[in-house]
C-alpha atoms as a PDB file:
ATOM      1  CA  UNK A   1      -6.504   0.820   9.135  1.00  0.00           C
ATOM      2  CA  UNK A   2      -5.456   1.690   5.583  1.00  0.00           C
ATOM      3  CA  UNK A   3      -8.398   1.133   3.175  1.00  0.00           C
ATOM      4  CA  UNK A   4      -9.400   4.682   4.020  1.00  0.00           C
ATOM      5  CA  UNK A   5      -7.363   7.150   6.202  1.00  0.00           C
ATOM      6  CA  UNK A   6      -6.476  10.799   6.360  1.00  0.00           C
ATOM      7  CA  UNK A   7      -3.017  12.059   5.645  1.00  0.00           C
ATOM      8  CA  UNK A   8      -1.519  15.472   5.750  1.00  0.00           C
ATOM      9  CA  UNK A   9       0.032  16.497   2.482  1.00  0.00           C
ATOM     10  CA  UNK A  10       4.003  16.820   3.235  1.00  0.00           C
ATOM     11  CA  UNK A  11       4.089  20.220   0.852  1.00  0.00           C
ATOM     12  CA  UNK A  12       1.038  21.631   1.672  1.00  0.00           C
ATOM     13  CA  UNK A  13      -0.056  20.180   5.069  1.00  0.00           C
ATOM     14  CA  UNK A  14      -3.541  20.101   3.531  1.00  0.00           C
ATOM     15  CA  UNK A  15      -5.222  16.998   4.756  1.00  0.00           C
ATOM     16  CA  UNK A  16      -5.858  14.190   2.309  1.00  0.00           C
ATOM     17  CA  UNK A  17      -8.955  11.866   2.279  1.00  0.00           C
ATOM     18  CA  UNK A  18      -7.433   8.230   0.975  1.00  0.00           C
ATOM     19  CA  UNK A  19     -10.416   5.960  -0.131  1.00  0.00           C
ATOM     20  CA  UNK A  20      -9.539   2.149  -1.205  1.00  0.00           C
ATOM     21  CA  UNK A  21     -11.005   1.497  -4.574  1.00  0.00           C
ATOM     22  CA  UNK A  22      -9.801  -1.673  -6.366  1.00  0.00           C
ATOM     23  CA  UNK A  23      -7.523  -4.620  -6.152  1.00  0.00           C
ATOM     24  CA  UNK A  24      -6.482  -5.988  -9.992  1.00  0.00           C
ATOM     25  CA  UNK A  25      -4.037  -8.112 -10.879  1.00  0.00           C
ATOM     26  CA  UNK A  26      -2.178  -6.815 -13.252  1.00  0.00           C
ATOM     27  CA  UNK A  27      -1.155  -9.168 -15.166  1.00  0.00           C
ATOM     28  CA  UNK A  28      -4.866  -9.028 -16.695  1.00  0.00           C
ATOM     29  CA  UNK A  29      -4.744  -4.999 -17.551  1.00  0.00           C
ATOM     30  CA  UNK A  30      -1.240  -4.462 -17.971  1.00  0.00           C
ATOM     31  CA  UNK A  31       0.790  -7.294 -18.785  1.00  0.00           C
ATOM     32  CA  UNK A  32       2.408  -6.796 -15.359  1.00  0.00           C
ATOM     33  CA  UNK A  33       3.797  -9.885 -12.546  1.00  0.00           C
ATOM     34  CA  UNK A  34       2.168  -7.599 -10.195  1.00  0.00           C
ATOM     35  CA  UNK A  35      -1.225  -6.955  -8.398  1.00  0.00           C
ATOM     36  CA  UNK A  36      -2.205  -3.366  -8.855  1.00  0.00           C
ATOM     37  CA  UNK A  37      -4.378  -1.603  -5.789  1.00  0.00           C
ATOM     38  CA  UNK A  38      -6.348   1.463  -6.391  1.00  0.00           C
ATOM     39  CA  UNK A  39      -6.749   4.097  -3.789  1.00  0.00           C
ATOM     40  CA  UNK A  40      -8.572   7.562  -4.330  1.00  0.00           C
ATOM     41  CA  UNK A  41      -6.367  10.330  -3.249  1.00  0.00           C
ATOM     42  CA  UNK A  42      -9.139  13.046  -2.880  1.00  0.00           C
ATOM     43  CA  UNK A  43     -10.491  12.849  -6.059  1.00  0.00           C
ATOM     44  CA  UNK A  44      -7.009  11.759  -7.905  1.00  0.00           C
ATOM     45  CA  UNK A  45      -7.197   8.383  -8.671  1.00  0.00           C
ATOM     46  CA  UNK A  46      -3.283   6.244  -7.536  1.00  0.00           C
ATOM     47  CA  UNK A  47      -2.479   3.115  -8.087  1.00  0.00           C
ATOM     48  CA  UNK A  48      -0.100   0.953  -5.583  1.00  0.00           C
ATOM     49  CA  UNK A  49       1.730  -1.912  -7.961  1.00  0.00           C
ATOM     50  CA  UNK A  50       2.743  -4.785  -5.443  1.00  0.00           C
ATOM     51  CA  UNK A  51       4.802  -7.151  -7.140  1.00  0.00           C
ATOM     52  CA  UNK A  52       4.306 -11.081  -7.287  1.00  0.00           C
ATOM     53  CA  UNK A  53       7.150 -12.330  -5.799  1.00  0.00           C
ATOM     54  CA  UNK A  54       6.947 -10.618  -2.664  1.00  0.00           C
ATOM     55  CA  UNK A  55       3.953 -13.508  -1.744  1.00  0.00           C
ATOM     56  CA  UNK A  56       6.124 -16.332  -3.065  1.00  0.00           C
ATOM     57  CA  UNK A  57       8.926 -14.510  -0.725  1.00  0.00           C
ATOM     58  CA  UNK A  58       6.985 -13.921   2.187  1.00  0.00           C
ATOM     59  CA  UNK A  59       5.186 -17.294   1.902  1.00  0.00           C
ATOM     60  CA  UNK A  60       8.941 -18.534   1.891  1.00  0.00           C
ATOM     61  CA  UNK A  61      10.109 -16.813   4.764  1.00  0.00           C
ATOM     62  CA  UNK A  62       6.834 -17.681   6.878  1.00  0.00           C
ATOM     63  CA  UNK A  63       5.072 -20.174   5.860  1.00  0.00           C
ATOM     64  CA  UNK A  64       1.973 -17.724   5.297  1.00  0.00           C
ATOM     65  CA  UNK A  65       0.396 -15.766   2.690  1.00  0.00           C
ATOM     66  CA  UNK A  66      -0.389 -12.571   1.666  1.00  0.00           C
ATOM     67  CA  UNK A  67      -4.347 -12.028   1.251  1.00  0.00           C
ATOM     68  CA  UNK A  68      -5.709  -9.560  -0.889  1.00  0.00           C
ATOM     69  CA  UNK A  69      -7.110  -7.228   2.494  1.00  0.00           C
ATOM     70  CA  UNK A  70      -3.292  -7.445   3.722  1.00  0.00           C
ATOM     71  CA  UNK A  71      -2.378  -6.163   0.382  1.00  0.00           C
ATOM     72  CA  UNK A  72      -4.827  -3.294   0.570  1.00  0.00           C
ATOM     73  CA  UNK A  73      -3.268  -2.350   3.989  1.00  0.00           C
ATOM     74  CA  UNK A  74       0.274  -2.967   2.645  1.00  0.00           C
ATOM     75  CA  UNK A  75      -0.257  -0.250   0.016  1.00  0.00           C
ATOM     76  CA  UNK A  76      -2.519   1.932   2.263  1.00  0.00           C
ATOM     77  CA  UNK A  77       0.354   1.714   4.572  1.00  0.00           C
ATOM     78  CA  UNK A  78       3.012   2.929   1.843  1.00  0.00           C
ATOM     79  CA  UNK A  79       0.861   5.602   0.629  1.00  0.00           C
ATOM     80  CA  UNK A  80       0.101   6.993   3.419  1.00  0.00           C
ATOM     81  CA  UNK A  81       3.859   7.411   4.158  1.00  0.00           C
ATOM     82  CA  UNK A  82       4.566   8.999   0.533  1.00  0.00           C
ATOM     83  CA  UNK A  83       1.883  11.658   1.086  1.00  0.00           C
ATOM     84  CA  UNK A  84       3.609  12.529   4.430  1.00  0.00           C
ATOM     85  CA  UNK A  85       7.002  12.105   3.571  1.00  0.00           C
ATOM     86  CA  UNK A  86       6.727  14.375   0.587  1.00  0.00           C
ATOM     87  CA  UNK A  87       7.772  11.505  -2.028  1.00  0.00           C
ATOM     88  CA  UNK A  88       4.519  11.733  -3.618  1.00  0.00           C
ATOM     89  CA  UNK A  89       4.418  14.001  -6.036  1.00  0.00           C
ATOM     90  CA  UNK A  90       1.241  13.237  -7.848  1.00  0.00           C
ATOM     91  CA  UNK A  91       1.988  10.286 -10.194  1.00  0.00           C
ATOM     92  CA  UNK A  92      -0.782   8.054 -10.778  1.00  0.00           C
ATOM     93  CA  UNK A  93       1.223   4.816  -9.855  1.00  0.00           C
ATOM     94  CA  UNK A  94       3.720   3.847  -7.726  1.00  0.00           C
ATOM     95  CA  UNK A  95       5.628   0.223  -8.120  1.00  0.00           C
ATOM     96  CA  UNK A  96       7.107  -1.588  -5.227  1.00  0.00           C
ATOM     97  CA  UNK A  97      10.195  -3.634  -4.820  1.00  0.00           C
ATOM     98  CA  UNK A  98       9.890  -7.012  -3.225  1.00  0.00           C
ATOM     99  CA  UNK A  99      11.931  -5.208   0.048  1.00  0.00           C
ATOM    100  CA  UNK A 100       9.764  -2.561   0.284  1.00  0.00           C
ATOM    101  CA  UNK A 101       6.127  -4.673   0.063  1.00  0.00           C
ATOM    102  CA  UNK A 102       7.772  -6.817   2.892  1.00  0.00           C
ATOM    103  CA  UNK A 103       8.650  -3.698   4.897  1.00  0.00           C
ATOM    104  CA  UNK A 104       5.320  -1.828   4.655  1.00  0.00           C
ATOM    105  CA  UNK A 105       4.011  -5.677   5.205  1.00  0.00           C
ATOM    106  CA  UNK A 106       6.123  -5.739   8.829  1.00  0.00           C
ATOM    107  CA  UNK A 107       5.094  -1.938   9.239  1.00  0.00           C
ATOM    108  CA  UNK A 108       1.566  -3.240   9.492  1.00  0.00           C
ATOM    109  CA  UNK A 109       1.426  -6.112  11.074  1.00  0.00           C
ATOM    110  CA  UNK A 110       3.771  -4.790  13.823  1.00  0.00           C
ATOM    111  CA  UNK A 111       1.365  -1.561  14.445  1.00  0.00           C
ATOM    112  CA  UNK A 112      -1.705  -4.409  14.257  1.00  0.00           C
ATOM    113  CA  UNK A 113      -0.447  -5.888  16.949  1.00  0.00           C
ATOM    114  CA  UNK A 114       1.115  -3.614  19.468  1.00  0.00           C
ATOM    115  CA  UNK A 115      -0.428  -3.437  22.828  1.00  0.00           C
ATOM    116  CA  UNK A 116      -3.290  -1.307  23.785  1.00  0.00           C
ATOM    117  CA  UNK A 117      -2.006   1.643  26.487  1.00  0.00           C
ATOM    118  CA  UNK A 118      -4.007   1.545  29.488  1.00  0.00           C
END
């Protein structure tokens, strides 16, 4: 779904080729409580920083965890929306509140699992 996608730029309505790259945790390269996931934006490289507490919270809430591919869709998901909703505006990384990792987390699993039309 979102470990490589199209989007249409919000400002330019040029369309964007997204390519997953990486998945780090950042506490390694940065010193960060977060894991890091690198998508190519065309040839631009972004970084989606997901922080650590939103597994301890969703594991707390569910019972489940977070795996690294649901991470990579969880940031696909949110970058995807910046591009299109004009909020990206070409920085090379973007950090995530707990709230928002858990929304973009719903966002996905609820278009996952909606029901084929006929």
């Amino acid at each position: 779904m979102y470990d490589e996608f199209h989007a249409a730029d919000r400002w330019t309505g040029k369309p964007v080729h997204c390519r997953y790259q990486a998945l780090i945790v950042a506490i390694a390269t940065r010193h960060a409580d977060a894991v890091d996931v690198k998508f190519l934006v065309g040839e631009r490289p972004v970084w989606i920083a997901l922080p650590h507490v939103a597994w301890v919270e969703y594991n707390r809430q569910t019972g489940k965890i977070i795996t690294d591919p649901m991470a990579v869709q969880i940031a696909g998901h949110y970058l995807k929306w910046a591009i299109e909703s004009g909020e990206d505006n070409g920085r090379e990384m973007y950090a995530l509140t707990v709230e928002e990792t858990l929304d973009q987390l719903k966002a996905v699993m609820d278009e996952a699992f909606q029901p084929v039309a006929p």
